[in-house]
N, C-alpha and C. Protein backbone atom coordinates (compact mmCIF):
# COMPACT_ATOMS: atom_id res chain seq x y z
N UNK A 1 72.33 138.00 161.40
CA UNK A 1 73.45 138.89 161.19
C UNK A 1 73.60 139.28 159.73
N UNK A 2 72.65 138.61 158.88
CA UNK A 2 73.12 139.48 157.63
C UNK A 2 71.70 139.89 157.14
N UNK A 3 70.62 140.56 158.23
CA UNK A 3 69.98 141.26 157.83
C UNK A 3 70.72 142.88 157.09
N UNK A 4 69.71 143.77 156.68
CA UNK A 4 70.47 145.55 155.92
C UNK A 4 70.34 145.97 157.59
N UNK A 5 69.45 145.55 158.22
CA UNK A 5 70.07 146.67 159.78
C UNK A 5 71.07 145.96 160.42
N UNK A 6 70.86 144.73 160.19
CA UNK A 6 72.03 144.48 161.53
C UNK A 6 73.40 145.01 160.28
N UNK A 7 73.95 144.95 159.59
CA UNK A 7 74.80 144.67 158.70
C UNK A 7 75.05 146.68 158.71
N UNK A 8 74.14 147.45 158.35
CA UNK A 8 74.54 149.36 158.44
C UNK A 8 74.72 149.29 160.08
N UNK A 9 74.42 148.61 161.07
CA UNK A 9 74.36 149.26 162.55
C UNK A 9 75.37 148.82 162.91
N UNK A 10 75.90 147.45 162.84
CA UNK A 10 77.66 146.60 162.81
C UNK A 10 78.59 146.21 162.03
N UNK A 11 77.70 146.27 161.00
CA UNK A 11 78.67 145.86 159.56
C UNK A 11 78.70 144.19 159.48
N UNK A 12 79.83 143.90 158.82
CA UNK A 12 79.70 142.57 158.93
C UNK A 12 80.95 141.22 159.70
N UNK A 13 81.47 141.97 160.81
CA UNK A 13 82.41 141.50 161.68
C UNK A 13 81.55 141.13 162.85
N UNK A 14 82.15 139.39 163.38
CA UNK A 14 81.42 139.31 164.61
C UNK A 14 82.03 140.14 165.10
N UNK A 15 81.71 140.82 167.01
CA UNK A 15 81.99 141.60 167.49
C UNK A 15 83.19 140.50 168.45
N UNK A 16 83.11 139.47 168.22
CA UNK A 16 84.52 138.63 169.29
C UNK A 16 85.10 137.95 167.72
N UNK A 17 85.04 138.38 166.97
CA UNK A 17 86.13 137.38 165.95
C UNK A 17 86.68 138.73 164.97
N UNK A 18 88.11 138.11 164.61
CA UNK A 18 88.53 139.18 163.97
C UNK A 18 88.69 139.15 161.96
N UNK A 19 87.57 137.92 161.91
CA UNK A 19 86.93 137.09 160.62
C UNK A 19 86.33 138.39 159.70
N UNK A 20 86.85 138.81 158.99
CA UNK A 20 85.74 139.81 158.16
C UNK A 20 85.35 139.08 156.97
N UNK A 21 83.89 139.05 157.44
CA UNK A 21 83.17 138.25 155.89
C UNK A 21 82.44 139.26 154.97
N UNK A 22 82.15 138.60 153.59
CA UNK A 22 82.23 138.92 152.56
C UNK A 22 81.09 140.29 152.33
N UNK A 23 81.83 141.25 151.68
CA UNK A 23 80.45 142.75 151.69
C UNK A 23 79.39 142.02 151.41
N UNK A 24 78.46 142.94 151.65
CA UNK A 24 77.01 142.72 151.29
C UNK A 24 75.98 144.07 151.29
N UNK A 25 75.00 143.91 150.92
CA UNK A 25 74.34 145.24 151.45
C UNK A 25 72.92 144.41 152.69
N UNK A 26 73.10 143.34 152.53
CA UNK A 26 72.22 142.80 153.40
C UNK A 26 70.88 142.36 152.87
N UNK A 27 70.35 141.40 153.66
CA UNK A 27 68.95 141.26 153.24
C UNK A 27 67.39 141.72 153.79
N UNK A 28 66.76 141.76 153.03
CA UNK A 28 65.43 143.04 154.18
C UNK A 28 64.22 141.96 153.16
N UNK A 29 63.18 142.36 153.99
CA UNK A 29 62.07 141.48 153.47
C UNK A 29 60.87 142.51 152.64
N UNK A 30 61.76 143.81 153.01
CA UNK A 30 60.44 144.23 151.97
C UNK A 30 61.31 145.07 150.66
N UNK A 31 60.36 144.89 149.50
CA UNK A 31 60.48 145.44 148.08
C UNK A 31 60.83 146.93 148.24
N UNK A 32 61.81 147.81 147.21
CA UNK A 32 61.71 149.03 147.23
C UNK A 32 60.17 149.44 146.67
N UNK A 33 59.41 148.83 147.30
CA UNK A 33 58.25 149.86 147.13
C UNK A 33 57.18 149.77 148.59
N UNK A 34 58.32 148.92 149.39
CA UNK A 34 58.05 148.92 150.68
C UNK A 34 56.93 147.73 151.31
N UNK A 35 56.91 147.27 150.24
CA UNK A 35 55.63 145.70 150.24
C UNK A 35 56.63 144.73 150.83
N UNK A 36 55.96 143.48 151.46
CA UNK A 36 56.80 142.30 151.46
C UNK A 36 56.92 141.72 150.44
N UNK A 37 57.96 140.98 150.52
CA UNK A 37 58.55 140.03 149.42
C UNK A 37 57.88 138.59 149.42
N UNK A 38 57.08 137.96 148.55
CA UNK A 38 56.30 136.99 148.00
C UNK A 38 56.99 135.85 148.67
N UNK A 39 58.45 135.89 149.15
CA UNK A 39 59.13 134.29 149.98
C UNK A 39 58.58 134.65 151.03
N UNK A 40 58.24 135.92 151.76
CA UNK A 40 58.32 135.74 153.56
C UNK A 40 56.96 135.00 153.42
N UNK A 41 55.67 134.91 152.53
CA UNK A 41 54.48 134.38 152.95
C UNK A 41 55.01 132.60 152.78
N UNK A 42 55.42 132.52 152.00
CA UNK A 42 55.69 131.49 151.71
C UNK A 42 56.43 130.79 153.10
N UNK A 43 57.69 131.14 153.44
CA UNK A 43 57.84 130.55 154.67
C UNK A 43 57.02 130.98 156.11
N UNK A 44 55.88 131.65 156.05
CA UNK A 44 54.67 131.69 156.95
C UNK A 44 54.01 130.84 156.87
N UNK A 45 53.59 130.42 155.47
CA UNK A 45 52.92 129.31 155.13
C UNK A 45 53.66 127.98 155.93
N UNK A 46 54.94 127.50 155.70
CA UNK A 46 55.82 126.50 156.28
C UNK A 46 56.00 126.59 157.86
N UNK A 47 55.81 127.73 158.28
CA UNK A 47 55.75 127.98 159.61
C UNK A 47 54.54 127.59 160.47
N UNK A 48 53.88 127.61 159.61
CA UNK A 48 52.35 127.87 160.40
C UNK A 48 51.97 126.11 159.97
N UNK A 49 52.41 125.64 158.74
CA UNK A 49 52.26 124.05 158.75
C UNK A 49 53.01 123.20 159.34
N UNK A 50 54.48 123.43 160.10
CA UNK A 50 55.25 122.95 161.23
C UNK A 50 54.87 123.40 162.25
N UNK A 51 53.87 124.49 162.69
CA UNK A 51 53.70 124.85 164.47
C UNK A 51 55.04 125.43 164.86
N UNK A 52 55.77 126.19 163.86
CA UNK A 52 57.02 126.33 164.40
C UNK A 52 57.15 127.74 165.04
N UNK A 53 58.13 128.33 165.22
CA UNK A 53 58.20 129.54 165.66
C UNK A 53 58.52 130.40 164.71
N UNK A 54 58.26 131.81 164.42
CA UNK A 54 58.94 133.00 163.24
C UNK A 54 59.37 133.87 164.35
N UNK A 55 60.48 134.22 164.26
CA UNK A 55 61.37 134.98 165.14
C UNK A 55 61.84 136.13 164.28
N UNK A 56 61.62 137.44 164.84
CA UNK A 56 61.77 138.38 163.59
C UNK A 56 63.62 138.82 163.64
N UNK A 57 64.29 138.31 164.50
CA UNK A 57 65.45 138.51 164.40
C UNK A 57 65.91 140.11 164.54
N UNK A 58 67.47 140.34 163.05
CA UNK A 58 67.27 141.64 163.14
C UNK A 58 67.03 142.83 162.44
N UNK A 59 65.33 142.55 162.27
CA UNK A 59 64.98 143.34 161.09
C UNK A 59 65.02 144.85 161.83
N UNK A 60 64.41 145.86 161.22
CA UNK A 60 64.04 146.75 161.11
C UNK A 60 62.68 146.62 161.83
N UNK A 61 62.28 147.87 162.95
CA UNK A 61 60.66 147.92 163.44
C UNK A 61 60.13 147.69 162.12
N UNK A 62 60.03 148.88 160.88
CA UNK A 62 58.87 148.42 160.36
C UNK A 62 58.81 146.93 159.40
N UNK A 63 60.13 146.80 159.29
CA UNK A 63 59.72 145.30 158.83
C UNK A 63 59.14 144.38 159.61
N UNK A 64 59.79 144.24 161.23
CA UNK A 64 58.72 143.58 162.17
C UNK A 64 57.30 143.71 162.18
N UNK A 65 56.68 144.84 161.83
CA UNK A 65 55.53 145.33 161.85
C UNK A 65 54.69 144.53 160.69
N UNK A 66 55.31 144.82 159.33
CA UNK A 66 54.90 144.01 158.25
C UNK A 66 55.08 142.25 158.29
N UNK A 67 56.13 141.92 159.00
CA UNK A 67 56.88 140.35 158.95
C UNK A 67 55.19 139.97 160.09
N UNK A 68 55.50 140.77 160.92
CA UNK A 68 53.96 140.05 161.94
C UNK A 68 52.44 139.96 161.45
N UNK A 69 52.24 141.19 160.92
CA UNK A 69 50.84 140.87 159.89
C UNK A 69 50.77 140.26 159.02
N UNK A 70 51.65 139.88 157.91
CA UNK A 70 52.11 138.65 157.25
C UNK A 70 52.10 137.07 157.73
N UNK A 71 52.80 137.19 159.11
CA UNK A 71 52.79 135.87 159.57
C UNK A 71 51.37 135.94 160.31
N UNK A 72 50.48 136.55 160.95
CA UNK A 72 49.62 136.54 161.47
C UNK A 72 48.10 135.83 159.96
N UNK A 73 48.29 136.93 159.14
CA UNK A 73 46.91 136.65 157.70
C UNK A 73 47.66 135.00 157.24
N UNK A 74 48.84 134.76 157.16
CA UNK A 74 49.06 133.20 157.07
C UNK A 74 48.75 131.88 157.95
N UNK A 75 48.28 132.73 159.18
CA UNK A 75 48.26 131.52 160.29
C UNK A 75 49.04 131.59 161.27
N UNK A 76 50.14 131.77 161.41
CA UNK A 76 51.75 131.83 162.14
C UNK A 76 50.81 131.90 163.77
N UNK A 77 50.65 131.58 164.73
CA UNK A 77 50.07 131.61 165.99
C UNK A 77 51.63 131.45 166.80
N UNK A 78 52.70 131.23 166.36
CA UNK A 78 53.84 131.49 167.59
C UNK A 78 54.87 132.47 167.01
N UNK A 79 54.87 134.03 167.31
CA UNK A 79 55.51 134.87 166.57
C UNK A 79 57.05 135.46 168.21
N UNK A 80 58.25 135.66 167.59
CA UNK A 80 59.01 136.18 168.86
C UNK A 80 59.76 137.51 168.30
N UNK A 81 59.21 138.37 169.06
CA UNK A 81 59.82 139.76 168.64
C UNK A 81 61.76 139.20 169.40
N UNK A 82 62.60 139.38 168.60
CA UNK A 82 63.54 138.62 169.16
C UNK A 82 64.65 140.06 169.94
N UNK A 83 65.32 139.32 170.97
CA UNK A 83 65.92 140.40 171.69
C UNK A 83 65.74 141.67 171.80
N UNK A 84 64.09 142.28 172.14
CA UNK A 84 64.04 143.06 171.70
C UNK A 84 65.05 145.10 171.95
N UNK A 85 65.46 145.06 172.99
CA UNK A 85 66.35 146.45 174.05
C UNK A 85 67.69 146.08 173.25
N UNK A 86 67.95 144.97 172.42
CA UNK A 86 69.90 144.69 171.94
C UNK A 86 69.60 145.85 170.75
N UNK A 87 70.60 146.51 170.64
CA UNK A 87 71.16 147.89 169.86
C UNK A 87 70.62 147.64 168.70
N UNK A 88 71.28 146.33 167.95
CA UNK A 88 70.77 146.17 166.33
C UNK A 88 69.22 146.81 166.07
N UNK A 89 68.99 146.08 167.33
CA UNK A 89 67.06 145.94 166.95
C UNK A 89 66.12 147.66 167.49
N UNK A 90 66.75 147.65 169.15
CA UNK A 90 66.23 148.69 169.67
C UNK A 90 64.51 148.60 169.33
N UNK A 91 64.06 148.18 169.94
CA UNK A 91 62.20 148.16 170.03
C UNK A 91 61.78 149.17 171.11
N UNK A 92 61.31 150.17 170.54
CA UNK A 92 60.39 150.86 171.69
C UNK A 92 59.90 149.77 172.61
N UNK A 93 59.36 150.31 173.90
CA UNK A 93 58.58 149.59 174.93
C UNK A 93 56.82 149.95 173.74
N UNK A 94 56.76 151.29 173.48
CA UNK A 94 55.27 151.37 172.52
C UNK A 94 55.25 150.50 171.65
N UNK A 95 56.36 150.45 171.34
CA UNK A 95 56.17 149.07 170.06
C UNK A 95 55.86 147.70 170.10
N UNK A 96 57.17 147.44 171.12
CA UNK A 96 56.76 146.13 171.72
C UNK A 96 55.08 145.78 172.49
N UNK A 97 54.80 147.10 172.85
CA UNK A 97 53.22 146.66 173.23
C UNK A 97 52.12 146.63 172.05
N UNK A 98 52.64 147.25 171.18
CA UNK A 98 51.93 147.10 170.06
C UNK A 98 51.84 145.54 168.98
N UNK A 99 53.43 145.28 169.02
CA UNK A 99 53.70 144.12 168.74
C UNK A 99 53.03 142.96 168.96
N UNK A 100 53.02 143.15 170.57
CA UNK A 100 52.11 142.02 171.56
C UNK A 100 50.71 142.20 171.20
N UNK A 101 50.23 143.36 171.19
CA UNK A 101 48.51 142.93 171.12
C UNK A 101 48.34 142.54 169.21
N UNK A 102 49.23 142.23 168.50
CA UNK A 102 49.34 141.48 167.56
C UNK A 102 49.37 140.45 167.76
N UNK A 103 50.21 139.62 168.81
CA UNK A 103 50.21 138.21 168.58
C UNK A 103 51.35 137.57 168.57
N UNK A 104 52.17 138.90 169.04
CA UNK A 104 53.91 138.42 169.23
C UNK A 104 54.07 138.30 170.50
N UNK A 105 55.20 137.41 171.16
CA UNK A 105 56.04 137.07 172.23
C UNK A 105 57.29 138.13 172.36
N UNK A 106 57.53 138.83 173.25
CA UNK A 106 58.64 139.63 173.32
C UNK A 106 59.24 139.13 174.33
N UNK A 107 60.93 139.08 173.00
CA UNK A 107 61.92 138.40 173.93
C UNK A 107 62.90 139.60 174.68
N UNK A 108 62.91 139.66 175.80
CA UNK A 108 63.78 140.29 176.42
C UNK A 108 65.16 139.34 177.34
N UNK A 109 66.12 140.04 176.76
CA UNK A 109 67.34 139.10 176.80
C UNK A 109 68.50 139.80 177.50
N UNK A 110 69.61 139.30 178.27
CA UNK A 110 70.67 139.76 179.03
C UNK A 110 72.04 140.70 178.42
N UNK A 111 71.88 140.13 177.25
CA UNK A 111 73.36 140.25 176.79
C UNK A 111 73.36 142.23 176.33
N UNK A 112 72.46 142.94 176.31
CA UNK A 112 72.56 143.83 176.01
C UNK A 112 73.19 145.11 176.97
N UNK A 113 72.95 144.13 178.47
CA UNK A 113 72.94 144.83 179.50
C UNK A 113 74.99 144.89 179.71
N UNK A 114 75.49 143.63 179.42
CA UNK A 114 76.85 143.06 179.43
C UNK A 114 77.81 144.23 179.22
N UNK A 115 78.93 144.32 179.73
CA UNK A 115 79.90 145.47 179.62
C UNK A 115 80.42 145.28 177.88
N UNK A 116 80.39 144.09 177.32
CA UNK A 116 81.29 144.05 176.12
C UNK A 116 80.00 143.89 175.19
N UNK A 117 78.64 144.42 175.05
CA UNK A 117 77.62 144.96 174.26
C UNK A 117 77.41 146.34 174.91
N UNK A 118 75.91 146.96 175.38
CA UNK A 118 75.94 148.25 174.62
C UNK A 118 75.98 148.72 176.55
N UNK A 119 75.94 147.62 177.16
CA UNK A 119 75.73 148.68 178.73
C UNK A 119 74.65 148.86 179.10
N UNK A 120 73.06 148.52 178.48
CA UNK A 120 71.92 149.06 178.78
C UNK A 120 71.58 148.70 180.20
N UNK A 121 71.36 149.61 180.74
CA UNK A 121 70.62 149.66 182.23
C UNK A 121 69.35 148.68 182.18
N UNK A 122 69.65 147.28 183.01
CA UNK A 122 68.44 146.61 183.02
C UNK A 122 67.16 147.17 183.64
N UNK A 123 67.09 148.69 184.39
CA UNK A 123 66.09 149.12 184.09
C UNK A 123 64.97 149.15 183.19
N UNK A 124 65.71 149.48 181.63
CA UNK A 124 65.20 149.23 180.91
C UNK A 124 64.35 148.19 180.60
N UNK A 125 65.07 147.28 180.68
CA UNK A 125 63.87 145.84 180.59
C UNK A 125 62.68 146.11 181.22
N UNK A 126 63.03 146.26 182.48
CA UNK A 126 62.20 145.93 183.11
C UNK A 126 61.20 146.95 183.58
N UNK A 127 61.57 148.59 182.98
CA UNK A 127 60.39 149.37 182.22
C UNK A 127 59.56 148.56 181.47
N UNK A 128 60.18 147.73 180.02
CA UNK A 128 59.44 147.32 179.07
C UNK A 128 58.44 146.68 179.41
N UNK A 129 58.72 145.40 180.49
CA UNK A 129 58.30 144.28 181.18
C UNK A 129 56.73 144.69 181.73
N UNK A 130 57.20 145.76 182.46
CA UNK A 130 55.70 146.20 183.03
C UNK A 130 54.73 146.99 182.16
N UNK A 131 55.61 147.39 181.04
CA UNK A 131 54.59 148.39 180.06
C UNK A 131 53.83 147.54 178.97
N UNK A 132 54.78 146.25 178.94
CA UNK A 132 53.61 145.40 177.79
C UNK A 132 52.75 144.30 178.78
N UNK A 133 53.41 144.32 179.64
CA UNK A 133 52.73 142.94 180.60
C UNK A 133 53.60 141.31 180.45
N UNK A 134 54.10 140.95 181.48
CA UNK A 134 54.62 139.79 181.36
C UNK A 134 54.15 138.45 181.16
N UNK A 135 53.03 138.92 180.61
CA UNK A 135 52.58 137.71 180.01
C UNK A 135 52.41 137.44 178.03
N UNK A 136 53.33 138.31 177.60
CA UNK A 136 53.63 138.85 176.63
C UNK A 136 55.15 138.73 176.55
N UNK A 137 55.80 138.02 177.41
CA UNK A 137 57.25 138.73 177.09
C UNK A 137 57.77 137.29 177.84
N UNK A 138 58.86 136.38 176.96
CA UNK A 138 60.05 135.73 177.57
C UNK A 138 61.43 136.51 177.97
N UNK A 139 61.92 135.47 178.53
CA UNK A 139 63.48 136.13 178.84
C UNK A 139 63.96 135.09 178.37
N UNK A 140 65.90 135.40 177.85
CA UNK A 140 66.52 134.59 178.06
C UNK A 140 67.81 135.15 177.74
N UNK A 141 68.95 134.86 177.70
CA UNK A 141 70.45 134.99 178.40
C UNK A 141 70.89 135.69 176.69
N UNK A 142 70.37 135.06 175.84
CA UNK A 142 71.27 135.50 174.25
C UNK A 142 72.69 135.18 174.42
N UNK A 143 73.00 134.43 175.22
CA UNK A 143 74.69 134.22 175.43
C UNK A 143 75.06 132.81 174.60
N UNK A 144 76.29 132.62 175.01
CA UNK A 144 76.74 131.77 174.42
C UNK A 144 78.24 131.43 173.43
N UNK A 145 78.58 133.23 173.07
CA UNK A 145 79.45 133.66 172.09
C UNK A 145 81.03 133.81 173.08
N UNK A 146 81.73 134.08 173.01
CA UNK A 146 83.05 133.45 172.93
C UNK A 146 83.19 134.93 174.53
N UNK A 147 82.75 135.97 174.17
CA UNK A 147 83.06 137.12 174.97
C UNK A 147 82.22 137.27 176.10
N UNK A 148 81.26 136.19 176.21
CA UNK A 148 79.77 136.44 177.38
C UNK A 148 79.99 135.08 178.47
N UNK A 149 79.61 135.13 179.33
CA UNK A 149 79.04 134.03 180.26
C UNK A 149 78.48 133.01 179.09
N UNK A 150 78.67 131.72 179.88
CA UNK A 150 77.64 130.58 179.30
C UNK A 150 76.24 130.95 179.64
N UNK A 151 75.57 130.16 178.67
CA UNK A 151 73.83 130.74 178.87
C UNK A 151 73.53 130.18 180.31
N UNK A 152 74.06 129.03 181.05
CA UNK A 152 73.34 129.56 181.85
C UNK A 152 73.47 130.65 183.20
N UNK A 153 74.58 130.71 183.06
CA UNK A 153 75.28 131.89 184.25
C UNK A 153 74.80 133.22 183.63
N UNK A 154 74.58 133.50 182.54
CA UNK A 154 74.21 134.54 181.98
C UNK A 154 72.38 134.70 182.50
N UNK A 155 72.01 133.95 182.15
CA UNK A 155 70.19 133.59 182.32
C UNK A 155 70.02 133.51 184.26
N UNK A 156 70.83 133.00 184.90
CA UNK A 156 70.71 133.58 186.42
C UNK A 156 71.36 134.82 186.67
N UNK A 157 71.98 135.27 186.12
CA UNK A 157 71.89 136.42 186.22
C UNK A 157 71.08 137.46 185.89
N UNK A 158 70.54 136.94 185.55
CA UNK A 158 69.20 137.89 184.57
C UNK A 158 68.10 137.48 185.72
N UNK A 159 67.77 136.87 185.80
CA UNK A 159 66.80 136.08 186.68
C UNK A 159 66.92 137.09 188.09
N UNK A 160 68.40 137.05 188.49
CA UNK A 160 68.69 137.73 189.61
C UNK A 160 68.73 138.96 189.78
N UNK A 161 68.56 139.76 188.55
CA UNK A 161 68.75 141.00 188.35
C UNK A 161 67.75 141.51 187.94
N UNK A 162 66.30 140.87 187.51
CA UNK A 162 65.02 141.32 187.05
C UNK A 162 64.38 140.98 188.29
N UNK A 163 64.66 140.25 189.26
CA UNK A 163 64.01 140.08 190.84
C UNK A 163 64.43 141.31 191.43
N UNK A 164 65.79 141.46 191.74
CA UNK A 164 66.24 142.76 192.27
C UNK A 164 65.86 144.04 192.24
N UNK A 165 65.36 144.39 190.91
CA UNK A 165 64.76 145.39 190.10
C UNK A 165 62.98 145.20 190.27
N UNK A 166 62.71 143.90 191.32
CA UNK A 166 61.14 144.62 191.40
C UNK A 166 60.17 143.56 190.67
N UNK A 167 60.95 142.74 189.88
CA UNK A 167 59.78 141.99 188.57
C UNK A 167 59.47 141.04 189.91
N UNK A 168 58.61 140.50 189.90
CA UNK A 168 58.18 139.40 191.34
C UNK A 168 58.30 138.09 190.51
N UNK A 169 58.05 137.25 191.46
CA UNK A 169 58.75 135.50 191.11
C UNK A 169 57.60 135.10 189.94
N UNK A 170 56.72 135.49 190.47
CA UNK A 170 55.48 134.69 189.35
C UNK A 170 55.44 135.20 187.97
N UNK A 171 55.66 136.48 187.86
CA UNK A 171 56.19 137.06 186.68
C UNK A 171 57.13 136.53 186.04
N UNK A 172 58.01 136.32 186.60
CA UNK A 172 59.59 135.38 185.98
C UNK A 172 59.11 134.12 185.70
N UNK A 173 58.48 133.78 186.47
CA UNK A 173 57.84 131.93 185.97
C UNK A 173 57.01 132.01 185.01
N UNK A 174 56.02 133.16 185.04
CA UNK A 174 55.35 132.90 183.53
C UNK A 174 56.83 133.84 182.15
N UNK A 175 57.48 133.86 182.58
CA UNK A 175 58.51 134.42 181.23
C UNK A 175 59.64 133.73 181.29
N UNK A 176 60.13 132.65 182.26
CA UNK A 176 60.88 131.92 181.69
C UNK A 176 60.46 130.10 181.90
N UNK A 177 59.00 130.01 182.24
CA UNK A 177 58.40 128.30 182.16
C UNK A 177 57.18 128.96 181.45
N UNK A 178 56.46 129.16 181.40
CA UNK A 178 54.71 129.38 181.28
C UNK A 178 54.99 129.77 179.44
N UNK A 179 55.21 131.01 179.14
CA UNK A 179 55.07 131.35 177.94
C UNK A 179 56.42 130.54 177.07
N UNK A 180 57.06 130.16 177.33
CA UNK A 180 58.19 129.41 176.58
C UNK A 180 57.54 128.15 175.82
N UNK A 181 56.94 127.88 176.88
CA UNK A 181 56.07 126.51 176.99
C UNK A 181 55.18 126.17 175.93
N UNK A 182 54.16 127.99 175.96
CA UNK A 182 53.43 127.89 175.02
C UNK A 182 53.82 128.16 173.77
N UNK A 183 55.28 128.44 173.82
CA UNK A 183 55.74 128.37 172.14
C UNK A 183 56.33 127.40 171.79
N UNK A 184 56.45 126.35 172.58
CA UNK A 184 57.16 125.58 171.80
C UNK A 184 55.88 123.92 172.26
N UNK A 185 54.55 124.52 172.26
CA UNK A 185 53.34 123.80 172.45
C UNK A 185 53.64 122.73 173.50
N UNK A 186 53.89 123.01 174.64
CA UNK A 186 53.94 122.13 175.71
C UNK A 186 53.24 122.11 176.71
């Protein structure tokens, strides 16, 4: 939340608290000359020596673009394009397939679809789903916040609503057991 996009696309109020924290102009990972910044390798480096995950959060496409070839020339082998259809972020489905044959995990998540975020027609997802291949792509609920379902009423619902829409069972098992699995090396 205190990336420069999420921060120009919402500012800096949660959307359930009426807390306004301190201006900022936000933080972005690349230089005004459009290079990355000398820390993101550095915590690629730390990433890739913990086996951990780099989750691009809510940058900007082309910073995702740069944050993934970065973490990729460092090593990084578990990358998650994070929520990718939620407003802040908005990822093409072209992108996200582009993303993937990089070496990223695309997370596709519930909360975007929710009446008190942006409304997106889980169509959408599940356009994306079939255009990058589900073996490229987790799900999960993004809930949790004060205005949504608990994650897990949120995450069967999702479950129930990406079946409904056509995604078949084995698809859902490799995007919410199979590829989870393999990011968090199990």
């Amino acid at each position: 939340m205190d990336s420069r996009k999420h921060i120009q696309t919402l500012g800096r109020t949660y959307p359930w608290s009426k807390i306004q924290l301190p201006k900022t102009e936000g933080l972005t990972i690349l230089d005004a000359d459009g290079k990355i910044v000398p820390e993101i390798r550095e915590i690629a480096e730390l990433v890739t020596h913990f086996d951990a995950i780099l989750c691009t959060g809510h940058l900007t496409v082309p910073e995702m673009f740069a944050l993934i070839r970065e973490a990729r020339d460092a090593g990084v082998e578990k990358l998650l394009v994070t929520h990718a259809e939620l407003d802040v972020v908005s990822v093409s489905k072209e992108d996200q397939k582009r993303m993937a044959e990089m070496g990223a995990m695309i997370e596709h998540s519930f909360t975007p679809c929710t009446h008190l975020r942006q409304r997106l027609d889980p169509r959408r997802i599940v356009e994306a789903i079939e255009y990058v291949g589900a073996e490229h792509c987790v799900m999960s609920s993004d809930m949790g916040q004060p205005v949504n379902a608990i994650p897990r009423e949120g995450f069967r619902m999702f479950v129930k609503t990406m079946l409904h829409l056509g995604i078949s069972e084995s698809d859902i098992d490799t995007m919410i057991k199979k590829n989870p699995a393999k990011l968090l090396g199990l």
